[in-house]
N, C-alpha and C. Protein backbone atom coordinates (compact mmCIF):
# COMPACT_ATOMS: atom_id res chain seq x y z
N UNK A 1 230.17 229.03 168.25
CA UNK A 1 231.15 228.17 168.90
C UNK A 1 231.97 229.06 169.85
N UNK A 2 231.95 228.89 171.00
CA UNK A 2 233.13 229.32 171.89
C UNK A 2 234.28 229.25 171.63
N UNK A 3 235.10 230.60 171.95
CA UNK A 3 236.46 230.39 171.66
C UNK A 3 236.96 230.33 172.81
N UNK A 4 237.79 229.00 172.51
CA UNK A 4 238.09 227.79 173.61
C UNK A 4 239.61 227.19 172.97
N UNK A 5 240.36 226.80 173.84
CA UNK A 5 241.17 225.83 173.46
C UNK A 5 241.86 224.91 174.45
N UNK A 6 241.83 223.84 173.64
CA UNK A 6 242.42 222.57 174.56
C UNK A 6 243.22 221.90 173.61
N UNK A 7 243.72 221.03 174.56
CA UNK A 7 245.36 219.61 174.02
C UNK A 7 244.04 218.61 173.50
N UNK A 8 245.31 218.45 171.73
CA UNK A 8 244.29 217.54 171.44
C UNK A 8 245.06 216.00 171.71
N UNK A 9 244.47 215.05 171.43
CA UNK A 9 245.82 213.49 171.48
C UNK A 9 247.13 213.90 171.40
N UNK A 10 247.64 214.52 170.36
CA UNK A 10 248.79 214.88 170.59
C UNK A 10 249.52 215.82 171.60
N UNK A 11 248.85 216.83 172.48
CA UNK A 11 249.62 217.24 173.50
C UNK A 11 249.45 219.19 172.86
N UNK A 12 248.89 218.84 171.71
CA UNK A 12 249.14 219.91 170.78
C UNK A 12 247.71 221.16 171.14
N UNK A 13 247.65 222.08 171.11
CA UNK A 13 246.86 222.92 171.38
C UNK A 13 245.69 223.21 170.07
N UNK A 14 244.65 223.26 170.51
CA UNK A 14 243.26 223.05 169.62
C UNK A 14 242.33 224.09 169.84
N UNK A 15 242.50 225.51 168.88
CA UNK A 15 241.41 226.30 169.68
C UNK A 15 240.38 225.96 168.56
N UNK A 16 239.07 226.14 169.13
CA UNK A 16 237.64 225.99 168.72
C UNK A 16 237.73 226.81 167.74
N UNK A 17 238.14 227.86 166.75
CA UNK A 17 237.93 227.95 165.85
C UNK A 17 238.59 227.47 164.66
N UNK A 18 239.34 226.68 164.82
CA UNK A 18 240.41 225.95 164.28
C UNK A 18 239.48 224.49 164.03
N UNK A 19 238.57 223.99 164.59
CA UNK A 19 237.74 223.32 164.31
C UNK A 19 236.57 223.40 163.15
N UNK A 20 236.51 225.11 162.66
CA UNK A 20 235.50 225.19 161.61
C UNK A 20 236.11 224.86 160.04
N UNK A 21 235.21 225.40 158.79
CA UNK A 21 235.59 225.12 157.98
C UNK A 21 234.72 224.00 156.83
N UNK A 22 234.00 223.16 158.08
CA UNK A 22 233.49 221.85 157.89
C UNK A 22 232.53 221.36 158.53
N UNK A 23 231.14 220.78 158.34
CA UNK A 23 230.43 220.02 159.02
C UNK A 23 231.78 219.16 160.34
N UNK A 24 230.95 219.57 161.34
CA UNK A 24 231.84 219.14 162.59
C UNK A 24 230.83 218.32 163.59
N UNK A 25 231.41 216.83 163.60
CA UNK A 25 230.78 216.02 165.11
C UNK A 25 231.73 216.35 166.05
N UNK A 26 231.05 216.82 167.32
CA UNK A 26 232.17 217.39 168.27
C UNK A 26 230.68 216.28 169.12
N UNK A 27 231.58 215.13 169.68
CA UNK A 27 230.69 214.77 170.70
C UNK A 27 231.36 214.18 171.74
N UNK A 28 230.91 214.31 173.15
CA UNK A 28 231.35 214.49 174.36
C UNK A 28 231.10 213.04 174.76
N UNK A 29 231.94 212.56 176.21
CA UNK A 29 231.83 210.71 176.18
C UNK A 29 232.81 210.93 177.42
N UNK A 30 231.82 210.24 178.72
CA UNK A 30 232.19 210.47 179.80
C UNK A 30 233.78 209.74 180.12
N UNK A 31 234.70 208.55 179.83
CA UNK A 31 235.66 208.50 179.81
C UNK A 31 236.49 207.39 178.74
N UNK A 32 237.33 207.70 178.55
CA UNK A 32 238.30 206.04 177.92
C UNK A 32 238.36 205.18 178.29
N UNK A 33 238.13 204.00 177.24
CA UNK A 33 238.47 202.57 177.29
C UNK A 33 237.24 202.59 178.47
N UNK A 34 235.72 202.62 178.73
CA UNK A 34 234.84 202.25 179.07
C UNK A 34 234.07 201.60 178.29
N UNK A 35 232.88 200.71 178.58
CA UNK A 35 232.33 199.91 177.72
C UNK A 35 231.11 200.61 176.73
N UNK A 36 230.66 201.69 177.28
CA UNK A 36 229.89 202.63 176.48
C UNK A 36 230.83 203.46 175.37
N UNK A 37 231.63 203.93 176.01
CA UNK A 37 232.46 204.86 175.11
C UNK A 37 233.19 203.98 173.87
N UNK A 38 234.07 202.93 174.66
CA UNK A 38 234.47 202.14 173.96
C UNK A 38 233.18 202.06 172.11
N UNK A 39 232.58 201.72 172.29
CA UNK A 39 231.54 201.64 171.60
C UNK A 39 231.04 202.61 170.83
N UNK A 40 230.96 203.45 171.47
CA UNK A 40 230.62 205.04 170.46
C UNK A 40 232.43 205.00 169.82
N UNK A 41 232.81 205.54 170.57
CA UNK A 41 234.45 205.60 169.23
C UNK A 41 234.36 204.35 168.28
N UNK A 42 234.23 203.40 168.61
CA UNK A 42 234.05 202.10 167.71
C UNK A 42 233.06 202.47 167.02
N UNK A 43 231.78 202.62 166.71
CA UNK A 43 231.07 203.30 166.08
C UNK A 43 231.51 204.45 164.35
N UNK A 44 232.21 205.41 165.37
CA UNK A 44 232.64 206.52 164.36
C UNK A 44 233.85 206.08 163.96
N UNK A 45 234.52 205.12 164.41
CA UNK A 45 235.87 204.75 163.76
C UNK A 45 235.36 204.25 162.35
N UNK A 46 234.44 202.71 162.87
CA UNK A 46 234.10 202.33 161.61
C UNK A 46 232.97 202.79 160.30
N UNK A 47 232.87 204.05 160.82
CA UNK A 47 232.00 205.05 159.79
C UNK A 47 232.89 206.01 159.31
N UNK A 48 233.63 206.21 159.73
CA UNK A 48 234.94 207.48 159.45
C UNK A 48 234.99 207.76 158.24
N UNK A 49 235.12 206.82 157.11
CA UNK A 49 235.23 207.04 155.83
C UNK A 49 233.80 207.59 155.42
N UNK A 50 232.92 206.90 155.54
CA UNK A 50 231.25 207.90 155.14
C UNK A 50 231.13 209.22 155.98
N UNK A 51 231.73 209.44 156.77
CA UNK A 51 231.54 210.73 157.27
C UNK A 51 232.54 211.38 156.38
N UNK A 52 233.46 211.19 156.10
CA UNK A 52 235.02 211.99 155.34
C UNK A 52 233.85 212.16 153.82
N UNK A 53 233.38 211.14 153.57
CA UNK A 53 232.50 211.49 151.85
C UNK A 53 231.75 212.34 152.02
N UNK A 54 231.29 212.68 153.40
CA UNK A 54 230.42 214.17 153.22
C UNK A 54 231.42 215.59 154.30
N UNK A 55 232.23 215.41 153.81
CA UNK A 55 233.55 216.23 154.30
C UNK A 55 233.38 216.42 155.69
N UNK A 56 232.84 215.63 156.81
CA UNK A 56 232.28 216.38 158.06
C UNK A 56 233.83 215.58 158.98
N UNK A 57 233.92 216.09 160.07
CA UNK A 57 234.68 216.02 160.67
C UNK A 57 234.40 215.33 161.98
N UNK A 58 235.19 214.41 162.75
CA UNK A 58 234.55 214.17 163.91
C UNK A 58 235.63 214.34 164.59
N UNK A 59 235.47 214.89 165.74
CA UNK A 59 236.33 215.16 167.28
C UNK A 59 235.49 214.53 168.62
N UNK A 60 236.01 213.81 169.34
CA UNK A 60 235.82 213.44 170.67
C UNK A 60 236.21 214.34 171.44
N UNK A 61 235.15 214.35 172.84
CA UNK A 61 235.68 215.25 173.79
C UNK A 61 235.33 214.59 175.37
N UNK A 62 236.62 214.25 175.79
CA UNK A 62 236.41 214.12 177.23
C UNK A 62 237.41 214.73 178.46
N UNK A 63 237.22 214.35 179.42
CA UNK A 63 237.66 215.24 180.48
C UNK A 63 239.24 214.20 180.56
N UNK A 64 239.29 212.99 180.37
CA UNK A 64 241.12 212.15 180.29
C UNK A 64 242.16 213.29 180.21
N UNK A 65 243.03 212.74 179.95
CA UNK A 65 244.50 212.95 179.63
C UNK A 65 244.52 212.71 178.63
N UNK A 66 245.66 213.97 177.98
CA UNK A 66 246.14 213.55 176.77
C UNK A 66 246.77 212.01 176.50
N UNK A 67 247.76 211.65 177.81
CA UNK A 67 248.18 210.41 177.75
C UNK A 67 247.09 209.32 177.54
N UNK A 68 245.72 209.84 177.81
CA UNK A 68 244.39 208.45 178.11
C UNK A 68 244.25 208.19 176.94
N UNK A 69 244.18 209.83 176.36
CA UNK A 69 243.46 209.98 175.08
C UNK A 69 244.87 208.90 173.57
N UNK A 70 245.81 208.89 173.77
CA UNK A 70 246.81 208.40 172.93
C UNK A 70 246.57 206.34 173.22
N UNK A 71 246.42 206.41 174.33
CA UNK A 71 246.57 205.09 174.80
C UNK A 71 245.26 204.57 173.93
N UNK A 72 243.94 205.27 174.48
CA UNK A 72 242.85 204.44 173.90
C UNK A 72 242.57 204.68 172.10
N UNK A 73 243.50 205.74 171.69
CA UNK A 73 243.47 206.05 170.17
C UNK A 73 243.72 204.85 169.42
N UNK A 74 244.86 204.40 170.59
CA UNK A 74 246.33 203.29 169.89
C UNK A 74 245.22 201.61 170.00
N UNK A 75 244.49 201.65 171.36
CA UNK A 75 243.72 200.39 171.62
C UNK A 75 242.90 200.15 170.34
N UNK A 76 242.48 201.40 169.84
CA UNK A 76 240.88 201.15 169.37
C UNK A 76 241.32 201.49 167.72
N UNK A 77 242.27 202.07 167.65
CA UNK A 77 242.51 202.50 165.58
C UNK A 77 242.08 203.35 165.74
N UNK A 78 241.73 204.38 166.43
CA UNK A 78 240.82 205.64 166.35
C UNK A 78 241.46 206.53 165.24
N UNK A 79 240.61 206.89 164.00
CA UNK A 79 241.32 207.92 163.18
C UNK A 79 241.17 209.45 163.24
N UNK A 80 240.48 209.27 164.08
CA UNK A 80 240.30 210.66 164.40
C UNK A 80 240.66 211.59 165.24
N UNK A 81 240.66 213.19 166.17
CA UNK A 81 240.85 213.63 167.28
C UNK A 81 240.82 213.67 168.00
N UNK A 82 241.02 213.76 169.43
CA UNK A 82 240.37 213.39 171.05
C UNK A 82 241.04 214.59 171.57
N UNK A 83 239.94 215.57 171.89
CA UNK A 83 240.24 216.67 172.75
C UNK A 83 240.32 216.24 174.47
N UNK A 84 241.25 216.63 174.96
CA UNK A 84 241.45 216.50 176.12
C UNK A 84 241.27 217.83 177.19
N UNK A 85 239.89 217.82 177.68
CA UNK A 85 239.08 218.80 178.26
C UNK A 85 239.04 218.87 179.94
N UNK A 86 240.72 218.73 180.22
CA UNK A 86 241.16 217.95 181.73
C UNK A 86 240.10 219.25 182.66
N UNK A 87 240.11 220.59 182.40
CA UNK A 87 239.85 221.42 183.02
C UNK A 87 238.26 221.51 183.14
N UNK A 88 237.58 220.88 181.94
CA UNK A 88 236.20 221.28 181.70
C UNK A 88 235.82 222.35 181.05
N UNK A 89 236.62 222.85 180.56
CA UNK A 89 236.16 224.37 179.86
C UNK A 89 235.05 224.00 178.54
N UNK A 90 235.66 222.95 177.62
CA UNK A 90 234.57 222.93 177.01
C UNK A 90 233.11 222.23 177.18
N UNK A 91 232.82 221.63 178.49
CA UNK A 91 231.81 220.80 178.82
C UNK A 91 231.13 221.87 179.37
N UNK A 92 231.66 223.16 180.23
CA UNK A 92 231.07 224.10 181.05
C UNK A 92 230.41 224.75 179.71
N UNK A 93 231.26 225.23 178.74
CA UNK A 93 231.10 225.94 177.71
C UNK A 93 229.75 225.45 176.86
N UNK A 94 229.76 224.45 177.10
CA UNK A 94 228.22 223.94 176.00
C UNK A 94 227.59 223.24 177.01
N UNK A 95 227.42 223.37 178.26
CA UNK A 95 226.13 222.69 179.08
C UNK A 95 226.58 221.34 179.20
N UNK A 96 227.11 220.92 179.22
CA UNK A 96 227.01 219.30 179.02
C UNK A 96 227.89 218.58 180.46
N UNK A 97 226.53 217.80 180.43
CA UNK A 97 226.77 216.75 181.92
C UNK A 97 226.50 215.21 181.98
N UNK A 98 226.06 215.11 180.77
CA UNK A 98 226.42 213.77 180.11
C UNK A 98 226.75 213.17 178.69
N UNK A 99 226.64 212.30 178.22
CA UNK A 99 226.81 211.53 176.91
C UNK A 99 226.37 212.86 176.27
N UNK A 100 226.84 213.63 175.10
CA UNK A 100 226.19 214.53 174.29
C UNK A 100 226.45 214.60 172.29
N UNK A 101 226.00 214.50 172.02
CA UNK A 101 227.30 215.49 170.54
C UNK A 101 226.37 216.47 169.61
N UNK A 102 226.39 217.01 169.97
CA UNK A 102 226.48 218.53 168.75
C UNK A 102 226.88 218.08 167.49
N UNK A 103 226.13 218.49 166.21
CA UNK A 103 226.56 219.00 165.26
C UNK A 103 226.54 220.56 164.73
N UNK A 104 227.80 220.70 163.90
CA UNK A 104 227.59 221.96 163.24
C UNK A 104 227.90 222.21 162.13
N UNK A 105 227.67 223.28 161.77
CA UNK A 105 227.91 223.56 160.17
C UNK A 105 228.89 224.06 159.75
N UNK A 106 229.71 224.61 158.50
CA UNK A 106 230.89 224.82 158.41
C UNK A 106 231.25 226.22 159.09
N UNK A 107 230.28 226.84 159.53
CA UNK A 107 230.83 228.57 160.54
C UNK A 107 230.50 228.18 161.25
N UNK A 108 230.39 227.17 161.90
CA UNK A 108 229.91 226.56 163.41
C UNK A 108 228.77 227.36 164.64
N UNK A 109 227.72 226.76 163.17
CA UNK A 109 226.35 226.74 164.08
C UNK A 109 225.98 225.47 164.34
N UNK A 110 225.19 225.45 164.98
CA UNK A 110 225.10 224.09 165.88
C UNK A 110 223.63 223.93 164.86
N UNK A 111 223.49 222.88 164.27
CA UNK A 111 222.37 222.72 163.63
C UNK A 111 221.70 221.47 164.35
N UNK A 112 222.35 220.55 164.77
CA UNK A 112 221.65 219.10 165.81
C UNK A 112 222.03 219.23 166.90
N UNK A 113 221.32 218.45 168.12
CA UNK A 113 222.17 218.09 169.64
C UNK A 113 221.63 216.77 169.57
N UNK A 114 222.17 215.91 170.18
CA UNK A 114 221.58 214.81 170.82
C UNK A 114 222.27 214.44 172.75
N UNK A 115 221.20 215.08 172.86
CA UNK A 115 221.97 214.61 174.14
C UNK A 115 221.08 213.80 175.40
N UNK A 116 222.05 213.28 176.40
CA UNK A 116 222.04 211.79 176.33
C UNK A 116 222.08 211.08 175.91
N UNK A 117 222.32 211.37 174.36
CA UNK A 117 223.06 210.05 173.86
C UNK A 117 222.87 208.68 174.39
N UNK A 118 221.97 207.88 173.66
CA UNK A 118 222.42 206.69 173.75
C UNK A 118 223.04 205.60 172.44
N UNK A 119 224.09 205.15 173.01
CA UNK A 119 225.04 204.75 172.43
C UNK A 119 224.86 203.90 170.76
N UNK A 120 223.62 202.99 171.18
CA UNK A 120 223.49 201.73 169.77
C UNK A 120 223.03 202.93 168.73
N UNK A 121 223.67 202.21 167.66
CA UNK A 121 223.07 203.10 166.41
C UNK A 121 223.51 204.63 166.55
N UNK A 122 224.12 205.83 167.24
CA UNK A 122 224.16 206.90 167.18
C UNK A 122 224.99 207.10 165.91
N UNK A 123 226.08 206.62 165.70
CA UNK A 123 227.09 207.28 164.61
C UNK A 123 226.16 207.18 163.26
N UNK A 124 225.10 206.43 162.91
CA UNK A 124 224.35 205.97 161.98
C UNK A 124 223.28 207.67 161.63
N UNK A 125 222.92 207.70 163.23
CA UNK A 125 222.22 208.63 163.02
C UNK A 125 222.70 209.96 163.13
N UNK A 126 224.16 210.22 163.31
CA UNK A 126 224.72 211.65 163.04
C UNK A 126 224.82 211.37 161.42
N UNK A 127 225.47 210.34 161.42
CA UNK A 127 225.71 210.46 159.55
C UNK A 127 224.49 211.19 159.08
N UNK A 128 223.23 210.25 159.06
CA UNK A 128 222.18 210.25 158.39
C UNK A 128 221.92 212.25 158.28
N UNK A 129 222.17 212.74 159.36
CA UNK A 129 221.85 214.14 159.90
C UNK A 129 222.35 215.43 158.95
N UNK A 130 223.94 214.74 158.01
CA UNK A 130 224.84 215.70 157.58
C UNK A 130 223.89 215.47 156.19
N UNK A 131 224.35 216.92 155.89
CA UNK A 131 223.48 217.22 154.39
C UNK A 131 224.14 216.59 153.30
């Protein structure tokens, strides 16, 4: 994992190793309150608890505002994190130029990618992925 840090929803500073510890979904989603994205966060919102039973963690990552990132938290119930990656450091940092999410393991190796991502069914199939 790159050591990286960005504002998470809260405004609050998030470096990438502060993310380990735990099976981690770190997956990337081109912007807020869109009808794709919309959908993937809806997705992992309403899986949140089966992901928490296998202790894994999920973080969103897009290029918004912290302010985007609070607004669409508040729209959608989101229980989870939203890194706010205004600069791109972490999209440069892991290749990524579209829909993506990485998984990793608790010292943060990357054990899955899916990228391009498409949206139906994905949160089903990160679950399915965690040991």
């Amino acid at each position: 994992m790159p050591a990286l840090s960005v504002l998470d929803d809260n405004g609050n500073p998030v470096a990438t190793a502060d993310l380990l510890g735990a099976p981690l979904v770190l997956y990337f989603y081109p912007k807020d309150d869109t009808p794709g994205c919309t959908s993937q966060a809806s997705q992992f919102r309403d899986m949140y608890a089966e992901f928490q039973r296998k202790n894994a963690r999920i973080v969103g990552v897009s290029r918004d505002s912290v302010e985007s990132h609070q607004r669409f938290k508040k729209k959608l119930s989101i229980p989870f994190t939203l890194l706010a990656d205004t600069e791109s450091q972490l999209y440069k940092a892991f290749g990524v130029n579209a829909r993506t999410t990485f998984l990793f393991d608790e010292g943060g190796r990357i054990t899955k990618v899916w990228p391009k991502v498409k949206v139906d069914e994905h949160a089903e199939d990160v679950l399915a992925s965690l040991p």
